[in-house]
C-alpha atoms as a PDB file:
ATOM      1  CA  UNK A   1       0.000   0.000   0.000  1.00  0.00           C
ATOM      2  CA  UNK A   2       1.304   4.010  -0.815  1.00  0.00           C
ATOM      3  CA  UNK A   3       0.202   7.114  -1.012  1.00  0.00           C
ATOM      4  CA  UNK A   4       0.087   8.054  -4.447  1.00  0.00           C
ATOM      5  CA  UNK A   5      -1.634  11.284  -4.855  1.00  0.00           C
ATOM      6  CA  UNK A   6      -2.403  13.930  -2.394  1.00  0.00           C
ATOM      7  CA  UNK A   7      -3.675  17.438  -2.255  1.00  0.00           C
ATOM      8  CA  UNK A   8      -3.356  20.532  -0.440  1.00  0.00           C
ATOM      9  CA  UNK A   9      -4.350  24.574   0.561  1.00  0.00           C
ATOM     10  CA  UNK A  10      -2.571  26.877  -1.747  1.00  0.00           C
ATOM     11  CA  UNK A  11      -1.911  30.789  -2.056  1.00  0.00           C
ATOM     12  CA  UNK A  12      -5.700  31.111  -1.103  1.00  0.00           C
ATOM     13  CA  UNK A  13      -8.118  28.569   1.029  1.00  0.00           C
ATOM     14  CA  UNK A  14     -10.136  27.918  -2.283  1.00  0.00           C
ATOM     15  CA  UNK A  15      -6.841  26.928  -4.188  1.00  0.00           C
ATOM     16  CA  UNK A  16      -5.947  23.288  -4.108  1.00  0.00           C
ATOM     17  CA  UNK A  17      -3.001  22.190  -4.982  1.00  0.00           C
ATOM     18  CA  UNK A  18      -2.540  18.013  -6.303  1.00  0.00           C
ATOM     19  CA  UNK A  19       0.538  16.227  -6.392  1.00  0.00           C
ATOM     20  CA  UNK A  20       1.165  12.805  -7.691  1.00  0.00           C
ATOM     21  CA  UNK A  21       3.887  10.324  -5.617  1.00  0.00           C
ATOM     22  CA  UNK A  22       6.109   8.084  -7.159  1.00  0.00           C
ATOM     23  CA  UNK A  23       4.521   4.220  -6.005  1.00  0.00           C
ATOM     24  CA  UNK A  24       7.286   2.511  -4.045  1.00  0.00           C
ATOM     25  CA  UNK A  25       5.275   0.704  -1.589  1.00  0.00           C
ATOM     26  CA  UNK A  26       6.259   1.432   1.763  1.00  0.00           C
ATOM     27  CA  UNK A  27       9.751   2.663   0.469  1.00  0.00           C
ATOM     28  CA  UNK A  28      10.058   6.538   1.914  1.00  0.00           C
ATOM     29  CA  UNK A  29      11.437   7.295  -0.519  1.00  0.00           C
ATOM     30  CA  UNK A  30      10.464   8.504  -3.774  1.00  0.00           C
ATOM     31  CA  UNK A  31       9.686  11.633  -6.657  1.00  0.00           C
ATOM     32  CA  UNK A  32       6.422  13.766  -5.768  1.00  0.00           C
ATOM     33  CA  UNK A  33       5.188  15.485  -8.928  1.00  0.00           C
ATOM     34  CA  UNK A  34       5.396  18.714  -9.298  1.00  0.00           C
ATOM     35  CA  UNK A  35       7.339  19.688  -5.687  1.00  0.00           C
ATOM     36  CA  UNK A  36      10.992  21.206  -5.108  1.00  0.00           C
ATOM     37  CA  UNK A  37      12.730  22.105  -2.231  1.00  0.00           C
ATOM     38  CA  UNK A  38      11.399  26.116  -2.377  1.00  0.00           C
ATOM     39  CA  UNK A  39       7.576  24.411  -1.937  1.00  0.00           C
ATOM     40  CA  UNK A  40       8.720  22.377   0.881  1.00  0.00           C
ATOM     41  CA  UNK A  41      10.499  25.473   2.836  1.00  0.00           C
ATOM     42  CA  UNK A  42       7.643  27.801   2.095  1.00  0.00           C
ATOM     43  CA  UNK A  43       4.608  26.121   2.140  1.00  0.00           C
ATOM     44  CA  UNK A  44       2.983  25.448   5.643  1.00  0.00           C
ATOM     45  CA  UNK A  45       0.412  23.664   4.354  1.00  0.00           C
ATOM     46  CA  UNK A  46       3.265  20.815   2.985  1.00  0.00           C
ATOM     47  CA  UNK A  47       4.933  21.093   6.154  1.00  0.00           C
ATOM     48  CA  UNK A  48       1.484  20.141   8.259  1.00  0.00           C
ATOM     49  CA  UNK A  49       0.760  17.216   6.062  1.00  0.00           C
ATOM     50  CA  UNK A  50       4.238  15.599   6.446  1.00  0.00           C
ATOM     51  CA  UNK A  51       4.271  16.490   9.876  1.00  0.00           C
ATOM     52  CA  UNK A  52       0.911  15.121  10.684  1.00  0.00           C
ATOM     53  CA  UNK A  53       1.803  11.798   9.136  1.00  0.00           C
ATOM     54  CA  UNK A  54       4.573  11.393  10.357  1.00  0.00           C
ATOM     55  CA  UNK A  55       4.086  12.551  14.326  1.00  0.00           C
ATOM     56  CA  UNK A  56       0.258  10.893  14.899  1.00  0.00           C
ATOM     57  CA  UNK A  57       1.437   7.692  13.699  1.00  0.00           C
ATOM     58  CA  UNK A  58       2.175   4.864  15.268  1.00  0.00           C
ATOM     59  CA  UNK A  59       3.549   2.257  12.050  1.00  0.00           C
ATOM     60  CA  UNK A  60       6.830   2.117  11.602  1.00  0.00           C
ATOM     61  CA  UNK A  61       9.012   1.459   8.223  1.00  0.00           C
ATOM     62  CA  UNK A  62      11.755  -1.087   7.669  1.00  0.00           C
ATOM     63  CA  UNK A  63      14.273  -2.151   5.715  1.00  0.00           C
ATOM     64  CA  UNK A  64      14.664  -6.038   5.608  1.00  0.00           C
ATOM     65  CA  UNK A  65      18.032  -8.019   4.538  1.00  0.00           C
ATOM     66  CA  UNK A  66      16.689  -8.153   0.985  1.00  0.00           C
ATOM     67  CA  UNK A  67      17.223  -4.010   0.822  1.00  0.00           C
ATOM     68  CA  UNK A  68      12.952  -4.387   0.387  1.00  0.00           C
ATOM     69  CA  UNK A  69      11.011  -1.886   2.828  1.00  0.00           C
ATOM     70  CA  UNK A  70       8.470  -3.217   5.512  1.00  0.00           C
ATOM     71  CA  UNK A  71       5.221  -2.139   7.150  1.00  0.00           C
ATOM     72  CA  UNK A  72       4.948  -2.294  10.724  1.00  0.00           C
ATOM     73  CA  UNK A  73       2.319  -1.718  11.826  1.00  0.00           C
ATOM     74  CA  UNK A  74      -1.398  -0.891  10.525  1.00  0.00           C
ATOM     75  CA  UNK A  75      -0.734  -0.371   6.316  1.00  0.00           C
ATOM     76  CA  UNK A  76      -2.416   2.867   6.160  1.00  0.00           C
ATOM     77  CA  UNK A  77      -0.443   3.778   8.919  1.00  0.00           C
ATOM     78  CA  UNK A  78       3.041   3.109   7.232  1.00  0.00           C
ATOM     79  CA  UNK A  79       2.009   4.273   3.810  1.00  0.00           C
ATOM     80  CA  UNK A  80       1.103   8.136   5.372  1.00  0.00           C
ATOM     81  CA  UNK A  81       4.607   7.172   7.000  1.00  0.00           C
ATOM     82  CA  UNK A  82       6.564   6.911   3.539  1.00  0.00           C
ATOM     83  CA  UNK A  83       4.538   9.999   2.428  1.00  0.00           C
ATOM     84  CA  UNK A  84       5.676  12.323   4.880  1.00  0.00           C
ATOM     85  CA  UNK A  85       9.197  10.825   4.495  1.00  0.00           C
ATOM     86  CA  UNK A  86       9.072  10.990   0.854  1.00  0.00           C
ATOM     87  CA  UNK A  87       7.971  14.900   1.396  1.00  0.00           C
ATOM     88  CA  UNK A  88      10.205  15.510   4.052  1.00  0.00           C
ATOM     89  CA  UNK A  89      13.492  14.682   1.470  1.00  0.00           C
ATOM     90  CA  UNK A  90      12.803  18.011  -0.166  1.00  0.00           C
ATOM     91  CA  UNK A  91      14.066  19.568   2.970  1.00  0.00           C
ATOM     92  CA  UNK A  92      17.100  18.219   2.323  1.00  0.00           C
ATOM     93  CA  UNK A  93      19.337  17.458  -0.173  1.00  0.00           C
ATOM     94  CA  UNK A  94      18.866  14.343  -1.856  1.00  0.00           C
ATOM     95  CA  UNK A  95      22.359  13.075  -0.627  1.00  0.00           C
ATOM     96  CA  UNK A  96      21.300  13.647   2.964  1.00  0.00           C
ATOM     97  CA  UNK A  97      17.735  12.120   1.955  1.00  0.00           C
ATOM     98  CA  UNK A  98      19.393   8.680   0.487  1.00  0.00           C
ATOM     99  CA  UNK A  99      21.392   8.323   3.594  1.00  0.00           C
ATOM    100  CA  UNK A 100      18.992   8.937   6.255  1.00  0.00           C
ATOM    101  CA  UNK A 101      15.240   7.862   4.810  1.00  0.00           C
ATOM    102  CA  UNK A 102      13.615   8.142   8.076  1.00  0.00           C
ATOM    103  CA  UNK A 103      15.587  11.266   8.790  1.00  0.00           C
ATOM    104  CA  UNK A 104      12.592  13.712   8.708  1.00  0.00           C
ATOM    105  CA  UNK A 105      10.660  10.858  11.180  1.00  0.00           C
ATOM    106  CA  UNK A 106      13.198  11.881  13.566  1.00  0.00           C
ATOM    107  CA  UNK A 107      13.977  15.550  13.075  1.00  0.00           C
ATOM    108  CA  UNK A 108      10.061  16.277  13.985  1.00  0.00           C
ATOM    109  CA  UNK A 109      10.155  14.303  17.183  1.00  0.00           C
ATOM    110  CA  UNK A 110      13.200  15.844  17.944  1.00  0.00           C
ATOM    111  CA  UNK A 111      11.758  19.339  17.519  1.00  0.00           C
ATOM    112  CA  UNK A 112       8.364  18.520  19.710  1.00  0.00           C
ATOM    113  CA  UNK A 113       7.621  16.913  22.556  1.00  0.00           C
ATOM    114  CA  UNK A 114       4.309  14.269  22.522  1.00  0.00           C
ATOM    115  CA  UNK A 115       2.095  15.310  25.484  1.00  0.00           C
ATOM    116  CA  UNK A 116      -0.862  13.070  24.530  1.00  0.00           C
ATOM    117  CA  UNK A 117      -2.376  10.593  22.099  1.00  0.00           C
ATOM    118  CA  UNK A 118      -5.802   9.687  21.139  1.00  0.00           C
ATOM    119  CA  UNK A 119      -6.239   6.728  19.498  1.00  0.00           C
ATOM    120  CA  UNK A 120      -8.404   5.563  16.217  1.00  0.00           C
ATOM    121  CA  UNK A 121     -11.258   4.687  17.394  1.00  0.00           C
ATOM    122  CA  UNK A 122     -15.138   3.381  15.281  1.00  0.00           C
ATOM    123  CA  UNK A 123     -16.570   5.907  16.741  1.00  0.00           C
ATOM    124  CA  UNK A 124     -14.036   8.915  16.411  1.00  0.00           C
ATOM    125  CA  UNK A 125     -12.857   7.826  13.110  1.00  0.00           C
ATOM    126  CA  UNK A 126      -9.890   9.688  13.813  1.00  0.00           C
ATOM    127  CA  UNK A 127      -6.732   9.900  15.564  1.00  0.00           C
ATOM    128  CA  UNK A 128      -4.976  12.421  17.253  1.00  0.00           C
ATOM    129  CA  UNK A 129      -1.169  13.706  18.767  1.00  0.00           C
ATOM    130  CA  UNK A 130      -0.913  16.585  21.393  1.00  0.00           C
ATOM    131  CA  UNK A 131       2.740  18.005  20.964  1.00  0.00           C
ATOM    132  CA  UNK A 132       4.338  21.361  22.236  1.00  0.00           C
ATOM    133  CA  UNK A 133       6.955  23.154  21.084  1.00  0.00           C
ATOM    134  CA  UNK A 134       5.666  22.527  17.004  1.00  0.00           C
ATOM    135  CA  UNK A 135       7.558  24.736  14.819  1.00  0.00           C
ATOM    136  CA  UNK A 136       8.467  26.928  17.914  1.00  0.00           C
ATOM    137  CA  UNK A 137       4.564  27.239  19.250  1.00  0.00           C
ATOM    138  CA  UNK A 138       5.039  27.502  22.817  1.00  0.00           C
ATOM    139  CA  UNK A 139       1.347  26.307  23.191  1.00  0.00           C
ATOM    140  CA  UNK A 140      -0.035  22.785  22.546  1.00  0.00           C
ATOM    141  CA  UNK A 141      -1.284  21.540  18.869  1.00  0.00           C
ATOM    142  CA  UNK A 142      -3.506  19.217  17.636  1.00  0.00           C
ATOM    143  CA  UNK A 143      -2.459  17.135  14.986  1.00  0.00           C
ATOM    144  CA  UNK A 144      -5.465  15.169  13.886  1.00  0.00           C
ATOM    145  CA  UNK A 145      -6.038  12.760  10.428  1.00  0.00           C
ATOM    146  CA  UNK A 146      -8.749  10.258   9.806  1.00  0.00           C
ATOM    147  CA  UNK A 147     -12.302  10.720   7.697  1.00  0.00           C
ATOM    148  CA  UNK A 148     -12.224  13.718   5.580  1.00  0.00           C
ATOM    149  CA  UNK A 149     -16.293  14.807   7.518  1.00  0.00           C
ATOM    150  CA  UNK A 150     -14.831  13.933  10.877  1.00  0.00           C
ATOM    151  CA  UNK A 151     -11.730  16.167  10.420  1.00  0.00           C
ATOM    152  CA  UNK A 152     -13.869  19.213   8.376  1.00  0.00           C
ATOM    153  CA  UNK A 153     -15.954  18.983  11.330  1.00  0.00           C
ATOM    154  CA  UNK A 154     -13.515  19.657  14.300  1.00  0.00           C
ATOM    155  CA  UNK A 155     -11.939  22.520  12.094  1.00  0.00           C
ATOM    156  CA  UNK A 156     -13.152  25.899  12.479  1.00  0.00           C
ATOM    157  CA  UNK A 157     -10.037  27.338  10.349  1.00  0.00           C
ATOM    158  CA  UNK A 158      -8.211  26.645   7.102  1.00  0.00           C
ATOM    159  CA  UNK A 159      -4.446  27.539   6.842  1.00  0.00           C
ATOM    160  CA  UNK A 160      -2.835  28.494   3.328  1.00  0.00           C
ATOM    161  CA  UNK A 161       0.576  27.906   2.258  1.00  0.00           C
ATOM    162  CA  UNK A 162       2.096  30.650   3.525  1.00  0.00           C
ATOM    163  CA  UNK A 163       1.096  30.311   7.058  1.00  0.00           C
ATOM    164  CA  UNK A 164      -2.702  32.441   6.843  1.00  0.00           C
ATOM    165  CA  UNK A 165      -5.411  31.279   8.710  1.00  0.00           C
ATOM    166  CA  UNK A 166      -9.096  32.121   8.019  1.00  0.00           C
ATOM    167  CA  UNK A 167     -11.799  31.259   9.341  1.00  0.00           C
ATOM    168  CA  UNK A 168     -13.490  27.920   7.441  1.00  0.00           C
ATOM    169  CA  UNK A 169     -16.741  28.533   5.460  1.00  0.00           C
ATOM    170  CA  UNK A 170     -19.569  26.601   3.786  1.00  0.00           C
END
């Protein structure tokens, strides 16, 4: 299982912006479509994504004897893992990427610290991480994935790639 397209905010909360991933299975790492190392610097809205998948996630991704990579782990788990990883690499450069492929995995947990976890659940159909100290926030954030009407409907604001929040409409 991989990612192999995603999508999101833009210059402007109506602007959506799709990229397509390189399929590698659970490999992290990999060409995204359309993305260079500028985007990934600049754009909070790339920076969320990968850090969201990579933070409230509890899979984990190795690399066996045969050089092949491994889910472990829940699948969807360790394929937003190799997303976030295969984002993350355009932080980098790709030298640095190749040698560490679960680099950006640990520069994120290095930068935060986890205060609390709320698991998947049926009946949340979502999951969520409580960390401090993200990207310098001296408060506590949310990060929170699952269903796409479960996570619209704990959001009251939409944030744009370079950092703007407004408030969410219809």
């Amino acid at each position: 299982m991989c990612a192999v397209r995603f999508f999101v905010v833009g210059g402007s909360s109506s602007q959506l912006l799709e990229f397509n991933v390189e399929e590698n299975s659970y490999a992290p790492i990999g060409k995204i479509s359309g993305i260079d190392n500028d985007d990934m610097r600049g754009s909070w809205t790339l920076k969320h994504l990968a850090a969201t998948c990579t933070l409230n996630n509890r899979a984990n991704l190795v690399k066996g004897d045969s050089g092949k990579w491994d889910a472990l782990g829940e699948p969807t788990e360790a394929s937003l893992k190799a997303l976030a990883e295969k984002i993350g690499q355009y932080r980098a450069t790709p030298a640095v990427a190749l040698n560490t492929p679960m680099g950006y995995e640990k520069e994120m947990r290095e930068m935060c610290e986890e205060v609390a976890t709320l698991d998947f659940s049926s009946e949340r159909k979502s999951m969520s991480k409580v960390v401090l100290d993200y990207h310098g926030r001296q408060t506590n954030v949310v990060l929170l994935k699952g269903a796409a009407e479960r996570v619209v409907d704990k959001c009251t604001k939409v944030i744009n790639a370079a950092g703007v929040e407004t408030p969410m409409s219809e």
